[in-house]
Protein backbone atom coordinates (compact mmCIF):
# COMPACT_ATOMS: atom_id res chain seq x y z
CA UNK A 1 137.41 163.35 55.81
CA UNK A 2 140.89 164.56 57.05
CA UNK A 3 143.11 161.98 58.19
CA UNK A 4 143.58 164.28 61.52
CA UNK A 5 139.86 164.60 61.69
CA UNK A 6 139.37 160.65 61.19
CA UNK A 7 142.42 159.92 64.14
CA UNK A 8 140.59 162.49 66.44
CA UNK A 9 136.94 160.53 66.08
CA UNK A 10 138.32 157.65 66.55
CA UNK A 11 139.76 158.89 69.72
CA UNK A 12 136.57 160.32 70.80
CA UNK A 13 134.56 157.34 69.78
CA UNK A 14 136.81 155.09 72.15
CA UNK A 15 135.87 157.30 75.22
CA UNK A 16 132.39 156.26 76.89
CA UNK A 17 131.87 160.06 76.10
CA UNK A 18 130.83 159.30 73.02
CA UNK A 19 128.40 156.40 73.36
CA UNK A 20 124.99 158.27 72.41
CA UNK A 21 126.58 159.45 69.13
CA UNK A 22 125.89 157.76 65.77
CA UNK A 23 129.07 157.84 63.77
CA UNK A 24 128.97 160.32 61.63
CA UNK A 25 128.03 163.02 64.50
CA UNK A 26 131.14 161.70 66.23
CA UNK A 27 133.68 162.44 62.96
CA UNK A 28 131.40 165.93 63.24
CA UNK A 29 132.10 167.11 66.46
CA UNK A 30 135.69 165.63 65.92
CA UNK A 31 136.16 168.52 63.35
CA UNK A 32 135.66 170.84 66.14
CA UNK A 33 138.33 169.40 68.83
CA UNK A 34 141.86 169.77 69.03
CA UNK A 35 144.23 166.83 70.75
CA UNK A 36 146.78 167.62 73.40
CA UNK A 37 148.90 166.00 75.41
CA UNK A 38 150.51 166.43 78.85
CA UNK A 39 153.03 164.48 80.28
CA UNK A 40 152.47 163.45 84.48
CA UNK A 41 152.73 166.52 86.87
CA UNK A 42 151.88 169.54 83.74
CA UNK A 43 149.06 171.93 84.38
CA UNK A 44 145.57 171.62 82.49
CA UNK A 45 143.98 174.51 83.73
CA UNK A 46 144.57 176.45 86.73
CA UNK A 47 141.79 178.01 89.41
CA UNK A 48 141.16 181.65 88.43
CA UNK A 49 141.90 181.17 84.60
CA UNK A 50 139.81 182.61 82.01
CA UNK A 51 139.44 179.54 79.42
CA UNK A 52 136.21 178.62 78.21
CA UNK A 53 137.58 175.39 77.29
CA UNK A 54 136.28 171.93 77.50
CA UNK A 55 138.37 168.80 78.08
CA UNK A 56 137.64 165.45 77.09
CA UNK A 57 140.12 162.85 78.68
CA UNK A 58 141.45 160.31 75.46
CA UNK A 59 143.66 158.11 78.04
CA UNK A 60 144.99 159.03 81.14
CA UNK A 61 144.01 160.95 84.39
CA UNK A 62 143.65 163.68 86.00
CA UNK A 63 143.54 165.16 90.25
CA UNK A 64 141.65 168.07 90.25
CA UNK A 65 142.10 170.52 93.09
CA UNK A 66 140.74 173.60 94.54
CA UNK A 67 142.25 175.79 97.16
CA UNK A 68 140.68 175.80 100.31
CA UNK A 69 140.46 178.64 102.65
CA UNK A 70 144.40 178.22 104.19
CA UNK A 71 145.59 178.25 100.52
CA UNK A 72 146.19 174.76 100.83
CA UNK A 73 145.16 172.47 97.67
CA UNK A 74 142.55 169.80 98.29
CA UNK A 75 142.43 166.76 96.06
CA UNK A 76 138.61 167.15 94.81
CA UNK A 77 138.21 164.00 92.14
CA UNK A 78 140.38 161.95 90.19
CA UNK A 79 138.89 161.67 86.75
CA UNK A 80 140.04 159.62 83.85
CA UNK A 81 139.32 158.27 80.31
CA UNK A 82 135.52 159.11 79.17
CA UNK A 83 135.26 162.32 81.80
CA UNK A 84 134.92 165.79 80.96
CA UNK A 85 136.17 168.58 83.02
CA UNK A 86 135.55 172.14 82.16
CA UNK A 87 131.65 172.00 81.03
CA UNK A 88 130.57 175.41 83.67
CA UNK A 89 133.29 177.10 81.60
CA UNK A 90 132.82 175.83 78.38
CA UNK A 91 128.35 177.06 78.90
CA UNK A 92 128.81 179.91 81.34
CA UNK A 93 132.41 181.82 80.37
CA UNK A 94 133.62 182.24 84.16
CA UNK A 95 137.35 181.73 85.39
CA UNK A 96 138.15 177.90 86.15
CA UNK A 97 136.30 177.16 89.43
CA UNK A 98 139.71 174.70 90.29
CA UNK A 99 142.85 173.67 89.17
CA UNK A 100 143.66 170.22 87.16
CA UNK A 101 146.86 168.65 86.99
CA UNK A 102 147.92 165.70 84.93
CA UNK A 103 148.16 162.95 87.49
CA UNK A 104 149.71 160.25 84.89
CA UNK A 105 150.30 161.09 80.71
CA UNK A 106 147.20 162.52 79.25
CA UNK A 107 145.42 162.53 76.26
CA UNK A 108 142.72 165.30 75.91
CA UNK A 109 139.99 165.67 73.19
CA UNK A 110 139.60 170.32 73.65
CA UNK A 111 136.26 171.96 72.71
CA UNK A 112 136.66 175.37 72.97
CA UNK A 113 133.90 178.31 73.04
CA UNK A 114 134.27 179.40 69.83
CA UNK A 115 134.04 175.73 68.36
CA UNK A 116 130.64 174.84 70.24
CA UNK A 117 129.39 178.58 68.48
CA UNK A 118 130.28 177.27 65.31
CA UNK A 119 128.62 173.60 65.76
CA UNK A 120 125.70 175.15 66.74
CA UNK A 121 125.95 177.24 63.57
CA UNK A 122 126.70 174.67 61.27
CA UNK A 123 124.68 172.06 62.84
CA UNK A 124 122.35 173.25 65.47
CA UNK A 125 120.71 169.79 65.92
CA UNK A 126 123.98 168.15 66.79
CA UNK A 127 124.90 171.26 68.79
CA UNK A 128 121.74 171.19 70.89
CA UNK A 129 122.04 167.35 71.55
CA UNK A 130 125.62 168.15 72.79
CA UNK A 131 124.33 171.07 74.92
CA UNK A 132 121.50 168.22 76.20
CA UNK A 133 124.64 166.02 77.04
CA UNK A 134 126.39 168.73 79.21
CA UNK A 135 123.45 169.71 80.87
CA UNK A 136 122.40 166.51 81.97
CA UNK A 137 125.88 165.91 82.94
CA UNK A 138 126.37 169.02 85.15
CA UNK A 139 122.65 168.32 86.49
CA UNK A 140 123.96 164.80 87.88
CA UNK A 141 127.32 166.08 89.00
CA UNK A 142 125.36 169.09 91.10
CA UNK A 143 123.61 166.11 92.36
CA UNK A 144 126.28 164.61 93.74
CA UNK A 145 127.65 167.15 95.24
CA UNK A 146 124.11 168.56 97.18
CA UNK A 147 124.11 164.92 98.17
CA UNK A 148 127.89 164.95 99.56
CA UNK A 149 127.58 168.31 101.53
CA UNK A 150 124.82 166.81 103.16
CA UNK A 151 126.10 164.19 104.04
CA UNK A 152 129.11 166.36 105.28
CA UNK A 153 126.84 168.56 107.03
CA UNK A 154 125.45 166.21 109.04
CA UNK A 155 128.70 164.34 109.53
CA UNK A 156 129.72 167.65 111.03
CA UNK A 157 126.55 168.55 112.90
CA UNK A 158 127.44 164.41 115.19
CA UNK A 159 130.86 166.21 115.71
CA UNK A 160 129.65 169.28 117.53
């Protein structure tokens, strides 16, 4: 194995990310990732961008923000080391839903599109127990957030 591709599982295997992953499917899927880096205050991705890109944060963290309806940025989540962001772009292809800033230094682990094709082409078992991952990720996520805009809903429905 590559010393780059070695570095890079190592990486990923020191994110919880990682955890269900024996070894040698974490040095596989490292072959697949690129590392960047951004330094505090540099864009990740921006609202409206066409990047089928997934991001795995290394070290660091990040504010992600979406516009509301005055054009004003909301703070949404502050995610760091272990969290993905980018998974309905990554499965479904659609501009970035909102905008992600570096909020200190960042590491990031990228899967793009056209490197989960090829893991699933390579190695479709691996590439369909990755797909498992993401799903069950965005399933609990989309949880979260039916069970927050309830909870806003009726916060709002007290108000009026």
């Amino acid at each position: 194995m590559a010393d780059a591709t070695r570095s890079t599982a190592e990486l990923l295997d020191g994110t919880r990310w990682a955890n269900e992953f024996a070894w040698t499917e974490i040095e596989s899927i490292a072959s697949h990732l690129k590392v960047e880096r951004r330094r505090k205050g540099e864009t990740v991705c921006r609202e409206g961008e066409a990047d089928p890109s997934l991001f795995i944060i290394a070290s660091g963290s990040v504010s992600v923000l979406k516009q509301d309806a005055g054009e004003r940025a909301r703070l949404l989540a502050r995610i760091g080391p272990g969290q993905t962001l980018g998974e309905m772009a990554l499965i479904d292809g659609q501009p970035r839903s909102a905008t992600a800033v570096a909020a200190e230094d960042l590491v990031l682990l990228v899967f793009t599109r056209a490197e989960l094709e090829r893991l699933l082409e390579e190695k479709p078992r691996l590439g369909v127990k990755l797909l498992w991952k993401l799903a069950r990720f965005l399933s609990q996520r989309l949880r979260q957030t039916s069970g927050a805009l309830a909870e806003h809903m009726g916060t709002a429905k007290g108000q009026g």
